[in-house]
Protein backbone atom coordinates (compact mmCIF):
# COMPACT_ATOMS: atom_id res chain seq x y z
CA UNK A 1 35.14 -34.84 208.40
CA UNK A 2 37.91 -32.81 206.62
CA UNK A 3 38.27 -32.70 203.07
CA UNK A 4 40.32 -32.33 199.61
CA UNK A 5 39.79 -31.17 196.30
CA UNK A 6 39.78 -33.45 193.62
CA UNK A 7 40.12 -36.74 196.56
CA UNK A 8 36.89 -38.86 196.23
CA UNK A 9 34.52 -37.47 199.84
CA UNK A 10 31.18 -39.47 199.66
CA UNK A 11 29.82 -42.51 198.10
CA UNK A 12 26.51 -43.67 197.98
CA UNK A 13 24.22 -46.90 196.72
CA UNK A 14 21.53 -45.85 194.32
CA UNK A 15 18.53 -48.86 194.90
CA UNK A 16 15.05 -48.97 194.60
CA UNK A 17 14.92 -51.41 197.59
CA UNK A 18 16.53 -49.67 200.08
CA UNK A 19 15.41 -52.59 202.51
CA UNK A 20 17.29 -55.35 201.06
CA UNK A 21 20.38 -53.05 200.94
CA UNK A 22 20.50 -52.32 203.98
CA UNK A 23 20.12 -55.77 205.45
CA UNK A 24 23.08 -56.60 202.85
CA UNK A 25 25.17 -54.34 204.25
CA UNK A 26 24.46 -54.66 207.53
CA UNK A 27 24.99 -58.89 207.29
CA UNK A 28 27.75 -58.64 205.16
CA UNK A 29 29.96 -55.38 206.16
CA UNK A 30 28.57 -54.16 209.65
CA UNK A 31 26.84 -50.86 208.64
CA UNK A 32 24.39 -49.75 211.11
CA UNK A 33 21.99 -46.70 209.42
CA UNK A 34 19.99 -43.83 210.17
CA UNK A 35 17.58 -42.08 208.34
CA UNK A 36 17.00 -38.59 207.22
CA UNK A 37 14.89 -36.69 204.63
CA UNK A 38 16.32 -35.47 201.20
CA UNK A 39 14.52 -35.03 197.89
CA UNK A 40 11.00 -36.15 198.81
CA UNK A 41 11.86 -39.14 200.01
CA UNK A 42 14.39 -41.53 202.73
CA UNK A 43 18.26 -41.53 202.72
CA UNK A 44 19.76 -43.66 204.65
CA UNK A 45 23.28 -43.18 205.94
CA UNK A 46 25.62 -45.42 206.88
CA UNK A 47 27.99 -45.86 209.94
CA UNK A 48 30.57 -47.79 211.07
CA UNK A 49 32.10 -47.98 214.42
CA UNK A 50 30.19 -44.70 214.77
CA UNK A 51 31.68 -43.06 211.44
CA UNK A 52 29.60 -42.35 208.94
CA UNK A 53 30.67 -44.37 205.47
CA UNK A 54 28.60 -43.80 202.68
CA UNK A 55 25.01 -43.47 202.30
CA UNK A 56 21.64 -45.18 200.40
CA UNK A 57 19.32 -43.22 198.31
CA UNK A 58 15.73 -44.66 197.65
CA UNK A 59 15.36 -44.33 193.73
CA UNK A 60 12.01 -45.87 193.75
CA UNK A 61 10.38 -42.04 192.98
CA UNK A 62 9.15 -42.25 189.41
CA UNK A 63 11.32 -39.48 188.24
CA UNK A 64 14.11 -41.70 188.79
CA UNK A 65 12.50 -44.33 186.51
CA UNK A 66 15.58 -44.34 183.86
CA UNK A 67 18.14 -44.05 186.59
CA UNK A 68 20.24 -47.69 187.24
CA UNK A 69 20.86 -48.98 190.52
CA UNK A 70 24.60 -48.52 191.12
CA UNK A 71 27.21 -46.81 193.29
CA UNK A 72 27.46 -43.13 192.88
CA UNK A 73 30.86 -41.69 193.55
CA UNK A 74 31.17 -37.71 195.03
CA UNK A 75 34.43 -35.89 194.20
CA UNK A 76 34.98 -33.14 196.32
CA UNK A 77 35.53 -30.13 194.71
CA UNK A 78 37.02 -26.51 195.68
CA UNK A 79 33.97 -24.55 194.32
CA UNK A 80 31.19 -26.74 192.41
CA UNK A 81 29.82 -23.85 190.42
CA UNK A 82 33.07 -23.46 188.68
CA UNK A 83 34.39 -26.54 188.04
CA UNK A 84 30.95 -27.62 186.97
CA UNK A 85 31.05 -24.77 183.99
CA UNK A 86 35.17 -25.68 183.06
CA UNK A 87 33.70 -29.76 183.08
CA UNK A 88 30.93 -28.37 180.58
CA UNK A 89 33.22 -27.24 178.25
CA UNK A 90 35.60 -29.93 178.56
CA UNK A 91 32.80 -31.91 177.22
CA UNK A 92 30.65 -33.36 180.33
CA UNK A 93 27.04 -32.91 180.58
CA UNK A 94 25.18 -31.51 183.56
CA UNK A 95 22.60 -34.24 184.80
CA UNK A 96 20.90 -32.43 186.86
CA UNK A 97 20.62 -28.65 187.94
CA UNK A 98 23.38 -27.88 190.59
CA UNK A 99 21.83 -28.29 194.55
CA UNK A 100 22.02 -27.92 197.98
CA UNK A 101 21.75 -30.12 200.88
CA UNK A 102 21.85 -28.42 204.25
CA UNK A 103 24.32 -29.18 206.58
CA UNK A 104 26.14 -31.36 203.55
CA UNK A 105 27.39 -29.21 200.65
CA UNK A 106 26.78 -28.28 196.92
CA UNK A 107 26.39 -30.81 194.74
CA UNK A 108 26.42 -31.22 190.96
CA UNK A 109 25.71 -34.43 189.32
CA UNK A 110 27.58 -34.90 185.80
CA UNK A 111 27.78 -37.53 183.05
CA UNK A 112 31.63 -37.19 182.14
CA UNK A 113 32.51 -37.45 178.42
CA UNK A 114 32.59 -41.22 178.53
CA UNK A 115 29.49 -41.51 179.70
CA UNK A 116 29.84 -42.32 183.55
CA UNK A 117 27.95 -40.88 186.26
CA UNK A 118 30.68 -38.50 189.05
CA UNK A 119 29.20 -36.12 191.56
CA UNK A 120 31.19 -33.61 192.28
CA UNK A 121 30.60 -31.77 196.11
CA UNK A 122 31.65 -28.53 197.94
CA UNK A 123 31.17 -30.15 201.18
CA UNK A 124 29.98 -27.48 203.98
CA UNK A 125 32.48 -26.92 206.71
């Protein structure tokens, strides 16, 4: 998958029912998934026509207990350490330390100054 700053790379459903979703999806849009481990628990991701397409993230840890169900946008971003401290100062707030996932990127996970939720990724080659 190739990549751009600043163009939106990764999008994925927030749910504590991770089940339901994903029968959802697959009735209504034609995702298939597949599983992998990430932050103590299941993610799920999501394919089409053999593509991956977004993914599902189980929230139903209790340290997500504040945390909505929504859709979580990823922007992908030339160097996430960097951007993350300019996006400080412009007034955004850090939600989250910064992270890695193998084989995916570094992410950062920021509450803009309106208030919204944006991840922001330096996707691994």
């Amino acid at each position: 998958m190739t990549w751009k700053h600043g163009h939106f790379h990764w999008n994925e459903l927030m749910t504590r029912d991770a089940e339901r979703a994903k029968n959802f999806y697959a009735k209504t849009i034609g995702w298939s998934f597949e599983s992998m481990q990430a932050d103590g628990g299941t993610y799920w991701v999501a394919s089409l026509e053999g593509q991956p397409v977004a993914g599902i993230f189980d929230l139903s840890d209790p340290k997500f207990l504040g945390v909505p169900e929504s859709w979580m946008a990823y922007l992908a971003v030339d160097d996430v350490d960097a951007r993350v401290k300019v996006a400080v100062a412009a007034g955004a707030a850090l939600m989250r330390p910064i992270f890695d996932v193998p084989h995916v990127g570094r992410i950062a996970i920021l509450s803009e100054p309106g208030g919204a939720g944006i991840g922001w990724i330096t996707p691994t080659s």
